[in-house]
N, C-alpha and C. Protein backbone atom coordinates (compact mmCIF):
# COMPACT_ATOMS: atom_id res chain seq x y z
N UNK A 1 0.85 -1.18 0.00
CA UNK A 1 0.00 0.00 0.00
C UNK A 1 0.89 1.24 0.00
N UNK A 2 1.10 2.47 -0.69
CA UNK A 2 1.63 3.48 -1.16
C UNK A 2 0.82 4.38 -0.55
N UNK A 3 1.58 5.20 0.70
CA UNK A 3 0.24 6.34 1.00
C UNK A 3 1.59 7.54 0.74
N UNK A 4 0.74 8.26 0.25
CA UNK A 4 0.85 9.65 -0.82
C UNK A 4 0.98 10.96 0.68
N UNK A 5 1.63 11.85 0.94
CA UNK A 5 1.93 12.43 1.99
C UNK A 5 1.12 13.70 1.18
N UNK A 6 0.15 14.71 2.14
CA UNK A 6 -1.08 15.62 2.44
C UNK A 6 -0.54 16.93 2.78
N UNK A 7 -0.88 18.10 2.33
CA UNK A 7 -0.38 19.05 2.75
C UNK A 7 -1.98 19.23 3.10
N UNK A 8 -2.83 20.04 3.84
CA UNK A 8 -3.83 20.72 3.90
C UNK A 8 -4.99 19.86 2.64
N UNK A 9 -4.81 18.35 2.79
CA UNK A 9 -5.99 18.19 2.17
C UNK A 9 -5.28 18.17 0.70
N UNK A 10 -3.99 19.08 0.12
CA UNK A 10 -3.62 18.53 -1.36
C UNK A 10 -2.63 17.85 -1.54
N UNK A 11 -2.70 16.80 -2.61
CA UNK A 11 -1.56 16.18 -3.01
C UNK A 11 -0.87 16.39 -3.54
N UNK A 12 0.59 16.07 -3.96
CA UNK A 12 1.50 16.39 -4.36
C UNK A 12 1.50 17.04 -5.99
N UNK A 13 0.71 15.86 -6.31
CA UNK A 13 0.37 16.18 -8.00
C UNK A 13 -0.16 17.91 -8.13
N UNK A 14 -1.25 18.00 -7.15
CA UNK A 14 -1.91 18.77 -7.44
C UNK A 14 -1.07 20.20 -6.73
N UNK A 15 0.04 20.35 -5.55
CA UNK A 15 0.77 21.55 -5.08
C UNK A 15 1.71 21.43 -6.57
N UNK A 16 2.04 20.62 -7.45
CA UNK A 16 2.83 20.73 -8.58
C UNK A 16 2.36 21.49 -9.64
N UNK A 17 1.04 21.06 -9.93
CA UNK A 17 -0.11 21.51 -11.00
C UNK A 17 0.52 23.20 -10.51
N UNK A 18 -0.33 23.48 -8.92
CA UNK A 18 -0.52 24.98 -8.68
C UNK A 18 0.76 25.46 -9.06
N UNK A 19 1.96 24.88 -8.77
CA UNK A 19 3.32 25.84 -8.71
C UNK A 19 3.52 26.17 -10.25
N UNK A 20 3.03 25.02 -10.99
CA UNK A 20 2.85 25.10 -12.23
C UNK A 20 2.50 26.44 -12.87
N UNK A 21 1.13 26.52 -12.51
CA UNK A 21 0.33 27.53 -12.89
C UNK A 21 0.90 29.00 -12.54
N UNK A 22 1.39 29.22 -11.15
CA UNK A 22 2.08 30.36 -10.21
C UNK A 22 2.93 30.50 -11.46
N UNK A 23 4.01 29.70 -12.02
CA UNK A 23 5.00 29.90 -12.64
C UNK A 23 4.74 30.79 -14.01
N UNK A 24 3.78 30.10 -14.55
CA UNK A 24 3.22 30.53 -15.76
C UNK A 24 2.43 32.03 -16.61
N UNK A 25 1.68 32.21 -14.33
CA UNK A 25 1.08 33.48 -14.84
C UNK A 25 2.31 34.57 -14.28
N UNK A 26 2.94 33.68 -13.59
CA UNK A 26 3.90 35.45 -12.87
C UNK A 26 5.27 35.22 -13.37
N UNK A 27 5.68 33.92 -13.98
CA UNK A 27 7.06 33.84 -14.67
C UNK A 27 7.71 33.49 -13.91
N UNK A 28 9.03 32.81 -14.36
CA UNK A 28 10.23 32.02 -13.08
C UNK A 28 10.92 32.70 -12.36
N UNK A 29 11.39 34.62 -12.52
CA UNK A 29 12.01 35.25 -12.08
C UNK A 29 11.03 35.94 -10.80
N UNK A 30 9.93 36.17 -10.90
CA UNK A 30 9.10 36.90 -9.72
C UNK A 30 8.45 35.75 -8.90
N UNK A 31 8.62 34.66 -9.01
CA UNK A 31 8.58 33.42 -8.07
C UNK A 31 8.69 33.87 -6.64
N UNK A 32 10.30 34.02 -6.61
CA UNK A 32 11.29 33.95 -5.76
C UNK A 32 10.58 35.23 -4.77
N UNK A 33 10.13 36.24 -5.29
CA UNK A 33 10.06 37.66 -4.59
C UNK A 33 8.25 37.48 -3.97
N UNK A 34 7.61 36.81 -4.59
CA UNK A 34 6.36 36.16 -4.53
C UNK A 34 6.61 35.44 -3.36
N UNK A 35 7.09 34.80 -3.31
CA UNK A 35 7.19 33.60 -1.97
C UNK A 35 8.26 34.79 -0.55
N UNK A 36 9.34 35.33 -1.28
CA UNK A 36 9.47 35.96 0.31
C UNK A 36 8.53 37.00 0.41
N UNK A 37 7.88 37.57 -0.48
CA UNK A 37 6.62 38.66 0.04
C UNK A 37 5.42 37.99 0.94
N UNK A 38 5.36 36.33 0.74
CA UNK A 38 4.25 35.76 1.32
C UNK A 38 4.90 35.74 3.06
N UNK A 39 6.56 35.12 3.15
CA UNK A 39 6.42 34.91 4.10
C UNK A 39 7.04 35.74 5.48
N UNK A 40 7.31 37.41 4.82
CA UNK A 40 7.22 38.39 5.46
C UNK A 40 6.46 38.90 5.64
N UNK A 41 4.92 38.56 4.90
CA UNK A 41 3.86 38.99 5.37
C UNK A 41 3.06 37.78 6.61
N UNK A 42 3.26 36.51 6.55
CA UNK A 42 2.72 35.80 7.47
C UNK A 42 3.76 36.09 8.96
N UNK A 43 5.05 36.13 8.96
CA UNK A 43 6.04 36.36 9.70
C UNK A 43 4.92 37.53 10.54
N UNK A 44 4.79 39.03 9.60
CA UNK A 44 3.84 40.15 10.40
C UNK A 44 3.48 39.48 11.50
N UNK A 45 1.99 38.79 10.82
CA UNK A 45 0.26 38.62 11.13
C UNK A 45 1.26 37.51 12.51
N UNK A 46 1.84 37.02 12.45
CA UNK A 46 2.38 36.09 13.83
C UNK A 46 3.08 36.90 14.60
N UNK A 47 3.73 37.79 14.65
CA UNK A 47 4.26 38.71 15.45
C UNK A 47 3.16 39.13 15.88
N UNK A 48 2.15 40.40 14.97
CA UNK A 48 0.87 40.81 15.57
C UNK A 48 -0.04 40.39 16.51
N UNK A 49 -0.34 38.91 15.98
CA UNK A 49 -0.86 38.19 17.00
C UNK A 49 -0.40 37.75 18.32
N UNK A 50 0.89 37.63 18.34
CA UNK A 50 1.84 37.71 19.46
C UNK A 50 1.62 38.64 20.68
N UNK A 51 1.73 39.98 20.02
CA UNK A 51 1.84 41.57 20.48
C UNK A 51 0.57 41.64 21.28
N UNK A 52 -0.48 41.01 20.42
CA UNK A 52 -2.11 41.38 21.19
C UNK A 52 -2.26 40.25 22.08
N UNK A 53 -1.93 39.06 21.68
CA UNK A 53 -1.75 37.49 23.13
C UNK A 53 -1.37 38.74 23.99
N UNK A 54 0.05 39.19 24.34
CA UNK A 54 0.45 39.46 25.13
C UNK A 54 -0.25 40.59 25.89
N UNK A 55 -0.08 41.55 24.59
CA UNK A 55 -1.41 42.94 25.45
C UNK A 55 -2.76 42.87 26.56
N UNK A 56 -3.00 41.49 25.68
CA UNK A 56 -4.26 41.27 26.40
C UNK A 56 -4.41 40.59 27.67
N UNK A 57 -3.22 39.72 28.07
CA UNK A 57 -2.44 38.96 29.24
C UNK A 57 -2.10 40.20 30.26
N UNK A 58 -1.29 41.31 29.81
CA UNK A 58 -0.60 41.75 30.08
C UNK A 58 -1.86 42.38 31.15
N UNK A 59 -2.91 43.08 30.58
CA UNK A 59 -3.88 44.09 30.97
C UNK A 59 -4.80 43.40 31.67
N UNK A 60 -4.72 41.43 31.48
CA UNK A 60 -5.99 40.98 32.44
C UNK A 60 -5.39 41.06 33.68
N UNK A 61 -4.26 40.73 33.80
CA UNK A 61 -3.29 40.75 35.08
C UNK A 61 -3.40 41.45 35.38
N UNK A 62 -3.40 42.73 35.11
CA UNK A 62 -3.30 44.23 35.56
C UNK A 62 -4.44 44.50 36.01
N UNK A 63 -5.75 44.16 35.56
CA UNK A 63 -6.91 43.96 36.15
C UNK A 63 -7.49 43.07 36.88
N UNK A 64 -6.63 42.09 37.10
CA UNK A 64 -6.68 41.43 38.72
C UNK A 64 -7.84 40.01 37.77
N UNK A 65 -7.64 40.11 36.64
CA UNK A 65 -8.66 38.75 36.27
C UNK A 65 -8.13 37.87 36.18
N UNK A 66 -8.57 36.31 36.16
CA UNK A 66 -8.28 35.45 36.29
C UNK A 66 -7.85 34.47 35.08
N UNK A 67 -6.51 34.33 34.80
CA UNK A 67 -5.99 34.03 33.46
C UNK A 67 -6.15 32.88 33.59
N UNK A 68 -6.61 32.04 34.31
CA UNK A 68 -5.88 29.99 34.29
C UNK A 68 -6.83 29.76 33.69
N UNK A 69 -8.33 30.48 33.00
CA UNK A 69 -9.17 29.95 32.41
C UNK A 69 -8.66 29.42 31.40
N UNK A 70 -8.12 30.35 30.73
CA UNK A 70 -7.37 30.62 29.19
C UNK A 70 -6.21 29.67 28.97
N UNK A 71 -6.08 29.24 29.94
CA UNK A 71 -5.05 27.72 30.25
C UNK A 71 -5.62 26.46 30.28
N UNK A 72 -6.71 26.41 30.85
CA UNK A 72 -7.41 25.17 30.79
C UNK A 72 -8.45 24.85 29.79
N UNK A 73 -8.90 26.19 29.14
CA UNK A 73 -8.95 25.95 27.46
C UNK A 73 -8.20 25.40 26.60
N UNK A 74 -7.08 26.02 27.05
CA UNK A 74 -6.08 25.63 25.80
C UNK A 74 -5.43 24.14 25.77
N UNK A 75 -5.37 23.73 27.13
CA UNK A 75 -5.34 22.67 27.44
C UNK A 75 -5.97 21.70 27.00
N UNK A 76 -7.41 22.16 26.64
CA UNK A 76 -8.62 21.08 26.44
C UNK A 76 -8.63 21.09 25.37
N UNK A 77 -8.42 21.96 24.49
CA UNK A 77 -8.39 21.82 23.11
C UNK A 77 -7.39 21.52 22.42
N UNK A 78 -5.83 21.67 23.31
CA UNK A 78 -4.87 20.39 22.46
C UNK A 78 -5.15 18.94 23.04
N UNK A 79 -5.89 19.05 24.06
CA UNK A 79 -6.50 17.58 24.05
C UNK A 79 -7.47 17.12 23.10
N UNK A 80 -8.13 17.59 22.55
CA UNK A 80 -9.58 17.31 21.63
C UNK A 80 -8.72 16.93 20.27
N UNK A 81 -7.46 18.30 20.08
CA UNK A 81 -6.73 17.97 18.63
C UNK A 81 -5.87 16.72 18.51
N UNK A 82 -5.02 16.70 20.08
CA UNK A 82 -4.34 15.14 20.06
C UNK A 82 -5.70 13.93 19.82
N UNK A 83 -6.47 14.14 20.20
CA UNK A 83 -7.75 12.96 20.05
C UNK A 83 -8.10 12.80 18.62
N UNK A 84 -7.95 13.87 17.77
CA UNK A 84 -8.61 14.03 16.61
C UNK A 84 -7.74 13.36 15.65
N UNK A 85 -6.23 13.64 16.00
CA UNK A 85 -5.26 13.40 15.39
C UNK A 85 -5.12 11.66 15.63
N UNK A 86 -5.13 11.58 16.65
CA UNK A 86 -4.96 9.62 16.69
C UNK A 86 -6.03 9.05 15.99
N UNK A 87 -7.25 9.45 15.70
CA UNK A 87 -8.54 9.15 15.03
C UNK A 87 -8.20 8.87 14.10
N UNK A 88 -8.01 10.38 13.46
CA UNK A 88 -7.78 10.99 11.56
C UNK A 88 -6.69 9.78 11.55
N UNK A 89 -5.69 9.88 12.30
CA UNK A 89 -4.58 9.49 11.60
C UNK A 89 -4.40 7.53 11.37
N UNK A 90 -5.94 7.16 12.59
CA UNK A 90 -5.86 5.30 12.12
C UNK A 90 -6.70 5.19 10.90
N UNK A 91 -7.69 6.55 10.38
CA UNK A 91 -8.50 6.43 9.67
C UNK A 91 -7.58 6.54 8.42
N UNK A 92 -6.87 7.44 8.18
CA UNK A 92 -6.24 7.36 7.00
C UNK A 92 -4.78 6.38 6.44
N UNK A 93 -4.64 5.90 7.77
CA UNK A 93 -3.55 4.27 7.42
C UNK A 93 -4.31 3.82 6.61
N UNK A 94 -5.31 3.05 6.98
CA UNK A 94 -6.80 2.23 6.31
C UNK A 94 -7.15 2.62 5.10
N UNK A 95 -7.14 3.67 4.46
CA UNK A 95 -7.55 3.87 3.45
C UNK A 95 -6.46 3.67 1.95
């Protein structure tokens, strides 16, 4: 049995097809400037999000609220994803 490795649901064939296409409409030289424009812009939006996690930590503390909620969420929901993941992942051996 040959299992084929998943990025987000696409296969290989098909991230080839797209790079394909990327290549075709923007050419082989603006590739390169294409892909670091993508990932100085995701780099941002993760810093940003960082900045406001923290702001918002920073100011519940400061307001005397009670942060361990926000811990035992997070807790529960990399528990739900580890659960999801041992699931997904006997379901798709099998297939």
């Amino acid at each position: 049995m040959i299992q084929h490795s998943t990025f987000l649901f696409i296969s290989g064939t098909e991230i080839m097809f797209i790079l394909f296409i990327v290549v075709m409409v923007f050419g082989a030289d603006k590739v390169p400037d294409i892909a670091r424009g993508l990932g100085k812009g995701m780099k941002e939006i993760k810093n940003a999000t960082n900045d406001i996690k923290s702001e918002i930590t920073k100011t519940a503390s400061k307001s005397g609220l009670d942060t361990s909620v926000t811990k035992d969420v997070q807790d529960q929901l990399k528990q739900v994803k580890d659960d999801l993941e041992d699931f997904t992942g006997s379901v798709r051996r099998k297939m």
